[in-house]
N, C-alpha and C. Protein backbone atom coordinates (compact mmCIF):
# COMPACT_ATOMS: atom_id res chain seq x y z
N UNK A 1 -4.14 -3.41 16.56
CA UNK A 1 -3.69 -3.00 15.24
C UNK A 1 -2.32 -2.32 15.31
N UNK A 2 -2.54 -1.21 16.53
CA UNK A 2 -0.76 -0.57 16.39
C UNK A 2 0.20 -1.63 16.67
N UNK A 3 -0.09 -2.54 17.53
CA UNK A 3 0.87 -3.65 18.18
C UNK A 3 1.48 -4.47 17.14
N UNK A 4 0.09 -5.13 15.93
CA UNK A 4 0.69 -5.74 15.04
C UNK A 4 1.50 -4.60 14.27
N UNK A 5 1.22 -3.93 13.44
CA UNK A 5 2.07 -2.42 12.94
C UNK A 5 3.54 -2.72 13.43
N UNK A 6 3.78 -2.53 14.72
CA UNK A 6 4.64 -2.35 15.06
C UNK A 6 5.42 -3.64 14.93
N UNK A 7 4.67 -4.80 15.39
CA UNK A 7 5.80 -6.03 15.21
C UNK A 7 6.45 -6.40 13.87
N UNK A 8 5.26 -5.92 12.40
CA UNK A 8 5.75 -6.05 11.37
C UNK A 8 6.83 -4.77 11.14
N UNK A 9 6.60 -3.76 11.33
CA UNK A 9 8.11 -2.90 11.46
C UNK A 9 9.01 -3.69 11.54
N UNK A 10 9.43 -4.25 13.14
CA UNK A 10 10.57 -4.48 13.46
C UNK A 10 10.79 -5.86 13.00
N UNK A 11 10.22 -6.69 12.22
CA UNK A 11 10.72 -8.05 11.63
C UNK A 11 11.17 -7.44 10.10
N UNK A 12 10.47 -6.52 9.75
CA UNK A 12 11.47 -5.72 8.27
C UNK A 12 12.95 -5.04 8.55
N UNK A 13 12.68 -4.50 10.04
CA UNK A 13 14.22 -4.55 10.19
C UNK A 13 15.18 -4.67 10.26
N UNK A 14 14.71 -5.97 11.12
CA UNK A 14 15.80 -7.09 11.41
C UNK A 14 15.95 -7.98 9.97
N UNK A 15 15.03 -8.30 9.19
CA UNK A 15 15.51 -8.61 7.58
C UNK A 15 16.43 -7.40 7.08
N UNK A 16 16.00 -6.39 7.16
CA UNK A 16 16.86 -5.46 6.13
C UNK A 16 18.01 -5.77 6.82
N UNK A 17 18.78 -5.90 8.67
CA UNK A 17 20.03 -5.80 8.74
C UNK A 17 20.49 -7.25 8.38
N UNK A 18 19.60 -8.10 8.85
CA UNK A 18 20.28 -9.30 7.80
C UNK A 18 20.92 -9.77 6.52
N UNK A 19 20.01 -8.55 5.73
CA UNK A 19 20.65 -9.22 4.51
C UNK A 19 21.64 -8.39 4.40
N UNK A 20 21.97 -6.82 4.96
CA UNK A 20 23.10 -5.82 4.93
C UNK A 20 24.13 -6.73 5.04
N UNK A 21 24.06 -7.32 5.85
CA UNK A 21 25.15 -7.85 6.53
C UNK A 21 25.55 -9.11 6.02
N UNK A 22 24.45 -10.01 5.02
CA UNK A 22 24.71 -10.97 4.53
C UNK A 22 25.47 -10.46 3.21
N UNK A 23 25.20 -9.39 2.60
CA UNK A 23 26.04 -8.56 0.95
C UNK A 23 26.82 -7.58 0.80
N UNK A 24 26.71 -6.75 2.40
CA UNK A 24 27.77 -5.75 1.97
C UNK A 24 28.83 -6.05 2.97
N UNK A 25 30.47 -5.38 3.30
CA UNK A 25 31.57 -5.86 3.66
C UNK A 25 31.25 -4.32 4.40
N UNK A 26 32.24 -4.87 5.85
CA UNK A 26 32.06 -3.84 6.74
C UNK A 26 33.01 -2.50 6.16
N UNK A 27 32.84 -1.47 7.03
CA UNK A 27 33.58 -0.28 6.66
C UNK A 27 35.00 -0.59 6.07
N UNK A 28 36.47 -1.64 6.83
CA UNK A 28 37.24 -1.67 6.03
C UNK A 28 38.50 -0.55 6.63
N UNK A 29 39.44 -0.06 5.99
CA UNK A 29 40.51 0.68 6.15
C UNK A 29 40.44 1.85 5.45
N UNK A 30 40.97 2.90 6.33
CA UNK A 30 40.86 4.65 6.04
C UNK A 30 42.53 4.67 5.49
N UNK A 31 42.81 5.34 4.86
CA UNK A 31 43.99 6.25 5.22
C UNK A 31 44.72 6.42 6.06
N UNK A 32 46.22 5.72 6.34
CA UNK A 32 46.36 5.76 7.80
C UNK A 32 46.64 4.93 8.26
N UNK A 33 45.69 3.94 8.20
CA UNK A 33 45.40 2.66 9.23
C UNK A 33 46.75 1.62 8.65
N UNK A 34 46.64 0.53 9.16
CA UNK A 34 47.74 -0.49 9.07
C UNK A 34 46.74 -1.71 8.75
N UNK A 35 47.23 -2.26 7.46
CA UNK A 35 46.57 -3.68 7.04
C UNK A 35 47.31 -4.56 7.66
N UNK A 36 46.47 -5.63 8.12
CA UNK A 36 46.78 -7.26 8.59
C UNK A 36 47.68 -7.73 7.47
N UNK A 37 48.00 -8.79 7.71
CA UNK A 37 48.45 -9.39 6.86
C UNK A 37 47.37 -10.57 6.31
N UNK A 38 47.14 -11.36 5.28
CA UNK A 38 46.57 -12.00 4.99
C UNK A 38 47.00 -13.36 4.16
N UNK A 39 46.71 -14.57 4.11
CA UNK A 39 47.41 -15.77 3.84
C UNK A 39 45.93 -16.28 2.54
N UNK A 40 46.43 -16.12 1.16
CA UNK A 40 45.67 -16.54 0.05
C UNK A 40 46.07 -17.26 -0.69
N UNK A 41 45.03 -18.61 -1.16
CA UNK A 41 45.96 -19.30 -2.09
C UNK A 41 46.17 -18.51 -3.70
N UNK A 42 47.42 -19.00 -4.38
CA UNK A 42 47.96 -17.85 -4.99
C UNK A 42 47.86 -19.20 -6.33
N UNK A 43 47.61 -18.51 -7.72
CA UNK A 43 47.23 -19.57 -8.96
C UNK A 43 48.59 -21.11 -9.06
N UNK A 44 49.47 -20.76 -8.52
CA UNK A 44 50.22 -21.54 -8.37
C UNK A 44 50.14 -22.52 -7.65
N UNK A 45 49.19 -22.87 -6.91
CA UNK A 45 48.50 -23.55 -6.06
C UNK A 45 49.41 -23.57 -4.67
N UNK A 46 50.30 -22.52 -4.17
CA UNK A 46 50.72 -22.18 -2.97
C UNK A 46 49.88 -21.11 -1.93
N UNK A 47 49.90 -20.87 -0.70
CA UNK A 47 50.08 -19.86 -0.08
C UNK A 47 50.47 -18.98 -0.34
N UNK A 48 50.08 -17.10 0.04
CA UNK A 48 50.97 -16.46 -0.12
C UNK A 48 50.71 -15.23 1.02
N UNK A 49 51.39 -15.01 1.43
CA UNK A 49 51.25 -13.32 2.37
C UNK A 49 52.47 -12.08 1.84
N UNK A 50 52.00 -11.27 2.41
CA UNK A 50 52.15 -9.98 2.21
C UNK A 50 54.09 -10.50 2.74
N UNK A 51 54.27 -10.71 4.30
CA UNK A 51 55.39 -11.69 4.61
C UNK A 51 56.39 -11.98 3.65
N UNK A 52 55.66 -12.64 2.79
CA UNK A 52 56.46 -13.73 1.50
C UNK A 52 57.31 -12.45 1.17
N UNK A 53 57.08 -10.97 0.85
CA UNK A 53 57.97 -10.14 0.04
C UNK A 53 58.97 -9.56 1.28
N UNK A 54 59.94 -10.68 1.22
CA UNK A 54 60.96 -10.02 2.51
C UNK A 54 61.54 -8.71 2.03
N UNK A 55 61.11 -8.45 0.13
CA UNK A 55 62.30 -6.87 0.16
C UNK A 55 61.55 -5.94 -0.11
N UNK A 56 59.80 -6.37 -0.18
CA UNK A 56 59.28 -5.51 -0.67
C UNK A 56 59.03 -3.93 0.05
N UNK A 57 58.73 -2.66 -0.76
CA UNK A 57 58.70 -1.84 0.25
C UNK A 57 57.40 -1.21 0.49
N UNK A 58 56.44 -1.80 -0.38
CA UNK A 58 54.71 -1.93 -0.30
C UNK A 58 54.60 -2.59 -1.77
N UNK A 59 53.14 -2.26 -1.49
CA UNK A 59 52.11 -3.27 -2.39
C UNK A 59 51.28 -2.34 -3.06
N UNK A 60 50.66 -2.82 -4.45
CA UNK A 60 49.45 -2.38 -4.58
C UNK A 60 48.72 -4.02 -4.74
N UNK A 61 47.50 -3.49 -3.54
CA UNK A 61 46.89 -4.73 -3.34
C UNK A 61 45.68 -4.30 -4.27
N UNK A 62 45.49 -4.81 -5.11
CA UNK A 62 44.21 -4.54 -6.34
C UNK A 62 43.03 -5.53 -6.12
N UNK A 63 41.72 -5.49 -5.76
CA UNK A 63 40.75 -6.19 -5.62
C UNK A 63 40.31 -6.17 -7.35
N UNK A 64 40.19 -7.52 -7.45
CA UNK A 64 39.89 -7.66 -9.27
C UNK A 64 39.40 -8.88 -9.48
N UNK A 65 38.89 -9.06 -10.99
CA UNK A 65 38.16 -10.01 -11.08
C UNK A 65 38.13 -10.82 -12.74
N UNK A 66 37.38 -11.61 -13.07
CA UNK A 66 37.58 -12.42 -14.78
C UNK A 66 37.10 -11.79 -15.49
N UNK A 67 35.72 -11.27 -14.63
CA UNK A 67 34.25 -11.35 -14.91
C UNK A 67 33.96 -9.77 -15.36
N UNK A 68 34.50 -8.85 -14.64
CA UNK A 68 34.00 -7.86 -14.67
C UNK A 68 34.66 -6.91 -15.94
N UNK A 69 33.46 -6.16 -17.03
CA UNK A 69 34.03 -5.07 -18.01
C UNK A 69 35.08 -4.28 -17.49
N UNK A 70 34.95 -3.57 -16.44
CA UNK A 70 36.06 -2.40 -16.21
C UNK A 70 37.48 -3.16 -15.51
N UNK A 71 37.40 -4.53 -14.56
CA UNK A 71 38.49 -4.71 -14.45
C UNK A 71 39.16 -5.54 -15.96
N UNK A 72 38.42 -5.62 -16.66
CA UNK A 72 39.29 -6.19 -17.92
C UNK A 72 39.58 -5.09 -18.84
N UNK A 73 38.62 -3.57 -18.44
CA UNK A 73 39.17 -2.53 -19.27
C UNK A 73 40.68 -1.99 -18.26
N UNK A 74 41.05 -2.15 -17.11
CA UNK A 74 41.90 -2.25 -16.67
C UNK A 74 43.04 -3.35 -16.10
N UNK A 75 43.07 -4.34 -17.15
CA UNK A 75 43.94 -5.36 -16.65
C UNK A 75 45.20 -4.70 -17.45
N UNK A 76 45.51 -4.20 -18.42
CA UNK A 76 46.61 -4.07 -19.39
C UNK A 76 47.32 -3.17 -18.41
N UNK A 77 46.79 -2.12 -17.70
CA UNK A 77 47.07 -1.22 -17.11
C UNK A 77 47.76 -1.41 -15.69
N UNK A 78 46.80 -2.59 -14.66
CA UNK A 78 47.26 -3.28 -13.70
C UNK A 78 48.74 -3.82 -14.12
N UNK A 79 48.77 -4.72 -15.30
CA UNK A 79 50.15 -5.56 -15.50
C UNK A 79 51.17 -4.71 -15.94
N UNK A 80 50.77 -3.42 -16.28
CA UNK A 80 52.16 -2.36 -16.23
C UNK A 80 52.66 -2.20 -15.03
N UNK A 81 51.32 -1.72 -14.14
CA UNK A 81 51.83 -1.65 -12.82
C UNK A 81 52.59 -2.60 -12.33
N UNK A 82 52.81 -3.64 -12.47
CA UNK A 82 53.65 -4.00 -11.59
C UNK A 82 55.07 -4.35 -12.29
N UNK A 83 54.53 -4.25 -14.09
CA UNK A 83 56.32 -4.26 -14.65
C UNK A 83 57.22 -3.05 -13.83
N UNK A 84 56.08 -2.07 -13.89
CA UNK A 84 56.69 -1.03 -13.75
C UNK A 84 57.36 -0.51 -12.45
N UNK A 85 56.72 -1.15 -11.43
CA UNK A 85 56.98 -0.60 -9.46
C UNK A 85 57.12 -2.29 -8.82
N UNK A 86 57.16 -3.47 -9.36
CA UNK A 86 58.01 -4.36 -8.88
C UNK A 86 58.93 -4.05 -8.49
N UNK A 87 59.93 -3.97 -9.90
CA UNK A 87 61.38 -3.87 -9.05
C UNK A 87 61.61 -2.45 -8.31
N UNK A 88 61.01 -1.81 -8.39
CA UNK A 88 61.34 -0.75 -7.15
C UNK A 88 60.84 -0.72 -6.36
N UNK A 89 60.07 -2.43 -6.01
CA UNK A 89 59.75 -2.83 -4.82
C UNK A 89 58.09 -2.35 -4.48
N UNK A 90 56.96 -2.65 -4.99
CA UNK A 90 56.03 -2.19 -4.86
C UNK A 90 55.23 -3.33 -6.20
N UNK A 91 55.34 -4.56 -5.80
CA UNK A 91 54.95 -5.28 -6.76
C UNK A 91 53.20 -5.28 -6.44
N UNK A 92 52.37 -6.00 -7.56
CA UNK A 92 50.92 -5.98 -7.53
C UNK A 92 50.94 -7.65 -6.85
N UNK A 93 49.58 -7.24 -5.69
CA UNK A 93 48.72 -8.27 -5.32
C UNK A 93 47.49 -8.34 -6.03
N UNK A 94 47.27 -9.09 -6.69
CA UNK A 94 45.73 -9.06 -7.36
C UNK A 94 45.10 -10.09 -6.17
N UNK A 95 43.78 -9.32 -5.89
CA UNK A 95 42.67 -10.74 -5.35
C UNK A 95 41.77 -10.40 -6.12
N UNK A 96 41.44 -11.70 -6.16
CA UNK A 96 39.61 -11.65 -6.93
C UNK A 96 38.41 -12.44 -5.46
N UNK A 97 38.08 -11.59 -5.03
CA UNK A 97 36.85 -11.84 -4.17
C UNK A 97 35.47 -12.35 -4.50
N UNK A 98 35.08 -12.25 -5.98
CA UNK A 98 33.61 -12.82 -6.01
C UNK A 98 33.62 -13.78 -5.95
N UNK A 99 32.02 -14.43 -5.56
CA UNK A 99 31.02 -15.79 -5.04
C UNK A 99 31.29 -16.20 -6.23
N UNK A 100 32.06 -17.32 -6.12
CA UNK A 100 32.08 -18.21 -7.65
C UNK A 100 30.49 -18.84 -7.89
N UNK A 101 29.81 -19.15 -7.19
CA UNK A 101 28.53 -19.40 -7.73
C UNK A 101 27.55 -18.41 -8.31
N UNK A 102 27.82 -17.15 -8.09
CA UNK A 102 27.20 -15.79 -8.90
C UNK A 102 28.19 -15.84 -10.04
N UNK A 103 29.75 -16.29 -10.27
CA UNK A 103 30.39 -15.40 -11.54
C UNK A 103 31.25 -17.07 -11.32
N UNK A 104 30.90 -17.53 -12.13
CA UNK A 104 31.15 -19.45 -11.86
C UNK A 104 32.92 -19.07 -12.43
N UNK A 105 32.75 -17.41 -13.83
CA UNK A 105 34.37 -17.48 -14.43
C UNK A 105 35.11 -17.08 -13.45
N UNK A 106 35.12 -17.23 -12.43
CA UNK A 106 36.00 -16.31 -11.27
C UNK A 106 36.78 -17.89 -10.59
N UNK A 107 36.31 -18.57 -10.90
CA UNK A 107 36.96 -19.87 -10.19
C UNK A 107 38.64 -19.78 -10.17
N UNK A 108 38.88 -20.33 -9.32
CA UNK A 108 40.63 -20.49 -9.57
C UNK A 108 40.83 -21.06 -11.04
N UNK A 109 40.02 -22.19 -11.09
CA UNK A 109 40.86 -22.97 -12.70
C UNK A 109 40.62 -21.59 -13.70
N UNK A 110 39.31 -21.09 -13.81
CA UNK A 110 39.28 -19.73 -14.64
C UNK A 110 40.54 -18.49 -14.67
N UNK A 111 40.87 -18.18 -13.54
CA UNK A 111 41.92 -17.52 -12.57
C UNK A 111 43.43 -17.72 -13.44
N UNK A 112 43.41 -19.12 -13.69
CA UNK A 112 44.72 -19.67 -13.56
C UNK A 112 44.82 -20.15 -15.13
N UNK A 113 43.46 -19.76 -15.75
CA UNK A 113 43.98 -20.08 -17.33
C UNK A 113 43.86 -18.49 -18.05
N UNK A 114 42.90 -17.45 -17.39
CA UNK A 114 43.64 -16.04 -17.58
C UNK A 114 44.85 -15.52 -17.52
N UNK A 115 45.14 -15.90 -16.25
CA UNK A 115 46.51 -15.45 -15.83
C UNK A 115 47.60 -16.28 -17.05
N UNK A 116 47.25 -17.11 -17.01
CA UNK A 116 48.62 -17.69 -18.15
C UNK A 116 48.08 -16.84 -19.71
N UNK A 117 46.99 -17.11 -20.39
CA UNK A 117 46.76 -16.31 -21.68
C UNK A 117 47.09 -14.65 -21.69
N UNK A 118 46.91 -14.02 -20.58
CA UNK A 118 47.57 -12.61 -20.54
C UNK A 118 48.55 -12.70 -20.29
N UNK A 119 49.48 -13.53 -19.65
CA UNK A 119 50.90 -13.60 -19.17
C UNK A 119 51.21 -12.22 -17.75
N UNK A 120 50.06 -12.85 -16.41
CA UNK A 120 50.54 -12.03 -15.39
C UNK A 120 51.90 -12.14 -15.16
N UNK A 121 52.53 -11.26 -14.86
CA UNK A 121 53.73 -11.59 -13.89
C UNK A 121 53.52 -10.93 -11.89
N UNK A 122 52.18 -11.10 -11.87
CA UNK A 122 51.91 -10.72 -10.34
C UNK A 122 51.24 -11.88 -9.91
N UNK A 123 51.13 -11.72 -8.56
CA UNK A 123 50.51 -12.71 -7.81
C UNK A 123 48.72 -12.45 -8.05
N UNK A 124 47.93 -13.71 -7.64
CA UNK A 124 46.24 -13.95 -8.41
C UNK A 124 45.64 -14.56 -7.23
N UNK A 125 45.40 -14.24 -6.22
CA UNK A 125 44.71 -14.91 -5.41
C UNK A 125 43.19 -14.91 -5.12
N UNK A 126 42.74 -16.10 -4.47
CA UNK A 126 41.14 -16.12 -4.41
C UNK A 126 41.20 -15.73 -2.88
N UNK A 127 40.19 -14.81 -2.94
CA UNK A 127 39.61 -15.02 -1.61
C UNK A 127 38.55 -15.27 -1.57
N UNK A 128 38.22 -16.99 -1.19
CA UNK A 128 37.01 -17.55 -0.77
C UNK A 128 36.03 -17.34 0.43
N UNK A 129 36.42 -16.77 1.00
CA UNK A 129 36.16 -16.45 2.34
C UNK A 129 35.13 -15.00 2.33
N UNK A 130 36.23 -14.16 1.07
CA UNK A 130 35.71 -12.83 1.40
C UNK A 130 36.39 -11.75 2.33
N UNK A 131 36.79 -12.22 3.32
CA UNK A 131 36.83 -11.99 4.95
C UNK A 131 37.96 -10.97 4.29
N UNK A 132 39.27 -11.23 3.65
CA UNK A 132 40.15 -10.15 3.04
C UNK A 132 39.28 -8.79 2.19
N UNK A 133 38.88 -9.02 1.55
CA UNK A 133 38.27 -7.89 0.52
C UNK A 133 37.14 -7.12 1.79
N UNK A 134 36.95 -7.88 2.79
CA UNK A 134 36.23 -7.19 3.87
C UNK A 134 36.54 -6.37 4.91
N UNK A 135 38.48 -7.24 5.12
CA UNK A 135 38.47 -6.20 6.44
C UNK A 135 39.61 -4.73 5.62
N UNK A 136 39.33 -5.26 4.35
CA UNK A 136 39.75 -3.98 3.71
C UNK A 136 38.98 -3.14 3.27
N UNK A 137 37.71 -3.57 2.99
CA UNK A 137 36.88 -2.41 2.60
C UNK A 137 36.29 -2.14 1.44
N UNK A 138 36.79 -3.19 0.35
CA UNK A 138 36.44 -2.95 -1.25
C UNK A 138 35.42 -3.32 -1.32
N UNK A 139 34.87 -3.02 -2.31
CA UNK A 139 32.93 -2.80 -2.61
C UNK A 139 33.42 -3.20 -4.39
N UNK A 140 34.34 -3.08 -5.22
CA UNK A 140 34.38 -2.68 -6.28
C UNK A 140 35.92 -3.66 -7.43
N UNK A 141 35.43 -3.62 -8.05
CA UNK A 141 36.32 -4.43 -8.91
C UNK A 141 36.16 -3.98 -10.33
N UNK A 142 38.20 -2.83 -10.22
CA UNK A 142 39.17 -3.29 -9.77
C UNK A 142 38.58 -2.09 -8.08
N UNK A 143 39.64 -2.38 -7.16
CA UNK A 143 39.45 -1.08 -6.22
C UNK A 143 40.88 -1.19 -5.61
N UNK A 144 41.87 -0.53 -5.60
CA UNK A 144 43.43 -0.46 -5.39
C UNK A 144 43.80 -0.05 -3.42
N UNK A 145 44.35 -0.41 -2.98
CA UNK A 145 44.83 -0.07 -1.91
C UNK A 145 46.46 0.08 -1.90
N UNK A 146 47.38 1.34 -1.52
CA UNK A 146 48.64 1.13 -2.26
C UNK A 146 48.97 1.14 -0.49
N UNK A 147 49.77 0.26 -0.07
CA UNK A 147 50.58 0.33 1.19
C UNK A 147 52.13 -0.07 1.01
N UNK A 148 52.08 1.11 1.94
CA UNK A 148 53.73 1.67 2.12
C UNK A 148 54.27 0.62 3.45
N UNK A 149 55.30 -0.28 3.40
CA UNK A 149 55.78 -1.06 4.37
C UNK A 149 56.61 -0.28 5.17
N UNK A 150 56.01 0.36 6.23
CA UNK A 150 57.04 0.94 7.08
C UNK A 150 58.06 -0.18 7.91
N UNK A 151 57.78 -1.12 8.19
CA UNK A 151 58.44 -2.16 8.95
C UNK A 151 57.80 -3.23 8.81
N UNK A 152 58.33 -4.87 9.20
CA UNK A 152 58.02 -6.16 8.91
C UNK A 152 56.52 -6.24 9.83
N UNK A 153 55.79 -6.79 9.15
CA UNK A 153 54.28 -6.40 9.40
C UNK A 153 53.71 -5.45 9.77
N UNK A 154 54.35 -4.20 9.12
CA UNK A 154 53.53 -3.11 9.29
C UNK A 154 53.45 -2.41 8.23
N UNK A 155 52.06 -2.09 7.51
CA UNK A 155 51.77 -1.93 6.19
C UNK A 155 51.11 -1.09 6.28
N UNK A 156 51.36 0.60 5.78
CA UNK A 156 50.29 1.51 5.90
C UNK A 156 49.22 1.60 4.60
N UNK A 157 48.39 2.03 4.83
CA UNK A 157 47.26 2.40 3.98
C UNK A 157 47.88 3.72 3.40
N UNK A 158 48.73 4.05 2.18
CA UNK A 158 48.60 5.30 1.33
C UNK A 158 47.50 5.87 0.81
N UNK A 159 47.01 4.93 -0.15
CA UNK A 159 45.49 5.86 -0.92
C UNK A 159 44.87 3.96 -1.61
N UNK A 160 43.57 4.95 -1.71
CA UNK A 160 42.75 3.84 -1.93
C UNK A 160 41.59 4.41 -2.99
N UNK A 161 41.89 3.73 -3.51
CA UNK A 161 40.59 3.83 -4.85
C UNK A 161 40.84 3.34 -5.98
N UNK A 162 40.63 4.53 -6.86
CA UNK A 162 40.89 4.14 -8.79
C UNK A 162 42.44 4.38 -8.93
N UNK A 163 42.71 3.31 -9.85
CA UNK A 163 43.74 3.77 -10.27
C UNK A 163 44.35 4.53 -11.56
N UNK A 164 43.33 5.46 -11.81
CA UNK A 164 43.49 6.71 -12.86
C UNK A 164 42.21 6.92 -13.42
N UNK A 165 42.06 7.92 -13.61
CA UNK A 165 40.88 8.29 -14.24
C UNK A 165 40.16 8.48 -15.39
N UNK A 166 40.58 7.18 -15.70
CA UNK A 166 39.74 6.80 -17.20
C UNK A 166 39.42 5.28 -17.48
N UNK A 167 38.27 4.90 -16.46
CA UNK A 167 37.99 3.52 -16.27
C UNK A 167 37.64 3.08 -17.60
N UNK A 168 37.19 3.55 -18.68
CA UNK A 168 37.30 2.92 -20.08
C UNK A 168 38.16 2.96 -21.00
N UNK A 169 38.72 4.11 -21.17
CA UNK A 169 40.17 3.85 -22.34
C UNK A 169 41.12 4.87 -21.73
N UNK A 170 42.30 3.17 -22.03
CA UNK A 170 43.66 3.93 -21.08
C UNK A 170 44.51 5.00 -21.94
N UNK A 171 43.87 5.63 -23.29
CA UNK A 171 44.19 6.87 -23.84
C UNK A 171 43.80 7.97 -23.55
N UNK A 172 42.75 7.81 -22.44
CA UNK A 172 42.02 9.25 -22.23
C UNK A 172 42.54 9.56 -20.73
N UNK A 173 43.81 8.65 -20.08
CA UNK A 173 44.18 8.92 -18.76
C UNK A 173 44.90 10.32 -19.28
N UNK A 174 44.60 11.07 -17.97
CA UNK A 174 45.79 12.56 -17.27
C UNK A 174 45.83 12.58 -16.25
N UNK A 175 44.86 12.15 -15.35
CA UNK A 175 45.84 11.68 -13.71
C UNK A 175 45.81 10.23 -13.31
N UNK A 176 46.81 9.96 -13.11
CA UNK A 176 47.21 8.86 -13.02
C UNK A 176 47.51 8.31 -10.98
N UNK A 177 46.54 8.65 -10.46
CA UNK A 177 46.02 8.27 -8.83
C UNK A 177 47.43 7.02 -8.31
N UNK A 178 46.97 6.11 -8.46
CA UNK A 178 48.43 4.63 -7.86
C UNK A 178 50.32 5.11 -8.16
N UNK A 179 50.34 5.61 -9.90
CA UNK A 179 51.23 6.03 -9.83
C UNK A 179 51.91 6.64 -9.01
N UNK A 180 51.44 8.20 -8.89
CA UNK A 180 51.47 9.49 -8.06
C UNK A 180 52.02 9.37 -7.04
N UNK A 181 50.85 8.28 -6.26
CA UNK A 181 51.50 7.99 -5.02
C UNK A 181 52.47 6.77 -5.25
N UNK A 182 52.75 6.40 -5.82
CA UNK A 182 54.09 5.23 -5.05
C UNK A 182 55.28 6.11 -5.57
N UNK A 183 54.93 6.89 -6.67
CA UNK A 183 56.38 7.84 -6.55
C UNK A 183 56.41 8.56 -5.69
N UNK A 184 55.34 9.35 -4.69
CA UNK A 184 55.71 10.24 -3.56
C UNK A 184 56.40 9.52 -2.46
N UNK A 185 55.68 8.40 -2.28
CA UNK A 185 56.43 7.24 -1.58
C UNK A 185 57.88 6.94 -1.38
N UNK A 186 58.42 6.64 -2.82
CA UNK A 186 59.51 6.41 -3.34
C UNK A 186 60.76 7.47 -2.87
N UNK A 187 59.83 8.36 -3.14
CA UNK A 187 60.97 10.04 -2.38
C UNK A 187 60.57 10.22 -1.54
N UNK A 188 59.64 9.54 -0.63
CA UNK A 188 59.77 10.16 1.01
C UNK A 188 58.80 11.59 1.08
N UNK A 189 57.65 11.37 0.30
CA UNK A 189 56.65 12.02 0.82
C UNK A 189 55.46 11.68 0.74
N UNK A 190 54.41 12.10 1.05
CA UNK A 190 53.19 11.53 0.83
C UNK A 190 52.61 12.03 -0.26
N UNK A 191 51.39 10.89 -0.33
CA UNK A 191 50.94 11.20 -1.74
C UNK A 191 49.65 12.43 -1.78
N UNK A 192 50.01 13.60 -2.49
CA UNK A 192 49.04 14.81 -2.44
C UNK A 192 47.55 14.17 -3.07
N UNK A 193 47.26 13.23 -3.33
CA UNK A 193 45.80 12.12 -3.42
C UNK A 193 46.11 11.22 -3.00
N UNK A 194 45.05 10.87 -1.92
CA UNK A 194 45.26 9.90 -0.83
C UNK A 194 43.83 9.23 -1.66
N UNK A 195 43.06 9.82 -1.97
CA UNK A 195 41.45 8.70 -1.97
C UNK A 195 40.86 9.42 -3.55
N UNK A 196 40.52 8.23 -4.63
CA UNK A 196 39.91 8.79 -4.96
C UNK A 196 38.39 7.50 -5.46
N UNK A 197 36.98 7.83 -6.01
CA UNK A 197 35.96 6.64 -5.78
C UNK A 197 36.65 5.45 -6.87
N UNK A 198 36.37 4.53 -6.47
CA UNK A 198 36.45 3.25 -7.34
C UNK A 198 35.47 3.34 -7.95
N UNK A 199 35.97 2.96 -9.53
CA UNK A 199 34.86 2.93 -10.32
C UNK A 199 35.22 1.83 -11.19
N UNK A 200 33.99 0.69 -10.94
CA UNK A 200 33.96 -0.57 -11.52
C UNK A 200 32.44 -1.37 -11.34
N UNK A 201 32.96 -2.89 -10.99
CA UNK A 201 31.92 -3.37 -10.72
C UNK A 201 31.48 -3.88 -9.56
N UNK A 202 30.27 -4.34 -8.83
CA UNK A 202 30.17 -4.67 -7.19
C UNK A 202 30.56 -5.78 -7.10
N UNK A 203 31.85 -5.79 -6.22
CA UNK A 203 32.14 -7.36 -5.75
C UNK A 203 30.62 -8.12 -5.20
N UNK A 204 30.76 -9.58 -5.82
CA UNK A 204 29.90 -10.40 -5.82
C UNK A 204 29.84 -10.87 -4.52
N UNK A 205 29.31 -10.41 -3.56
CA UNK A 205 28.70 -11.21 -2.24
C UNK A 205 28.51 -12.37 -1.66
N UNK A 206 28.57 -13.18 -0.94
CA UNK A 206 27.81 -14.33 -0.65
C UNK A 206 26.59 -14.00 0.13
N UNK A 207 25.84 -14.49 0.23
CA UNK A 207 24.17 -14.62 0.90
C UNK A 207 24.36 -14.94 1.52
């Protein structure tokens, strides 16, 4: 009786780390650390990497999506961002990471007829794979990572999270998190909020 006991234990275990591992994305990047570069197809039906911005002087790489309430209560807000810190070199990467077979509107053709009816002027990439939104760490859509390009493939991690604190109406913002920091950036200091939680929806997994 203990023997069986015990074997059914450890076959619930080994399910529970299976499926961990089949839905959630590993730990990801701290503060600090240096992002890879990554190669996504972009709605234009090209390639694109981090690379491609020979003048850029970081990114906000935004994990986002069609599908989700809060990244559409923050898309108006995203596409300022990057009117606004493009040209001072800090243009927006949007990816959208969910399982198109859980959120079928997340497809590129979906992708690529949003992006024209809002009129992005940033880059929209899929990551089919996942493997990006993983070895970065996002759980959440939207979830922001702002990196500072210290040198040609070398991209620091500034701050990571929300990008202001009023995931439902962009009238009730007073700190404004992404901003903050790419202006501390901008003047050569760091940003006095490095992290704050993403608050949205759970990127869609594959099984």
């Amino acid at each position: 009786m203990k023997r069986t006991f015990i074997l059914i234990v450890g076959m619930m275990a080994v399910v529970a780390v299976l499926f961990m591992n089949a839905t959630e994305p590993v730990a990801g990047y701290g503060v600090g650390d240096y992002a890879k570069d990554f190669n996504l197809e972009n709605i234009d039906g090209k390639s694109l990497s981090l690379a491609d911005y020979s003048d850029a002087k970081g990114f906000i790489v935004v994990f986002t999506c069609n599908t989700c309430p809060y990244a559409n209560a923050y898309e108006s807000r995203i596409m300022d961002l990057d009117k606004n810190y493009s040209s001072k070199g800090f243009p927006v990467v949007a990816i959208n990471p969910n399982d198109i077979t859980q959120q079928p509107d997340d497809s590129m053709s979906k992708m690529k007829q949003r992006a024209k009816d809002k009129g992005y002027t940033f880059a929209y990439l899929r990551d089919d794979s996942q493997e990006v939104a993983k070895a970065f760490g996002a759980t959440k859509t939207p979830h922001v990572y702002v990196l500072n390009k210290e040198a040609a493939n070398k991209y620091k991690v500034e701050f990571i999270g929300a990008i202001d604190d009023s995931p439902n109406d962009a009238s009730d913002v007073s700190e404004t998190y992404v901003e903050d920091a790419i202006n501390a950036i901008l003047t050569g200091r760091k940003p006095a909020v490095t992290e704050k939680r993403a608050i949205g929806c759970t990127i869609k997994w594959k099984s």
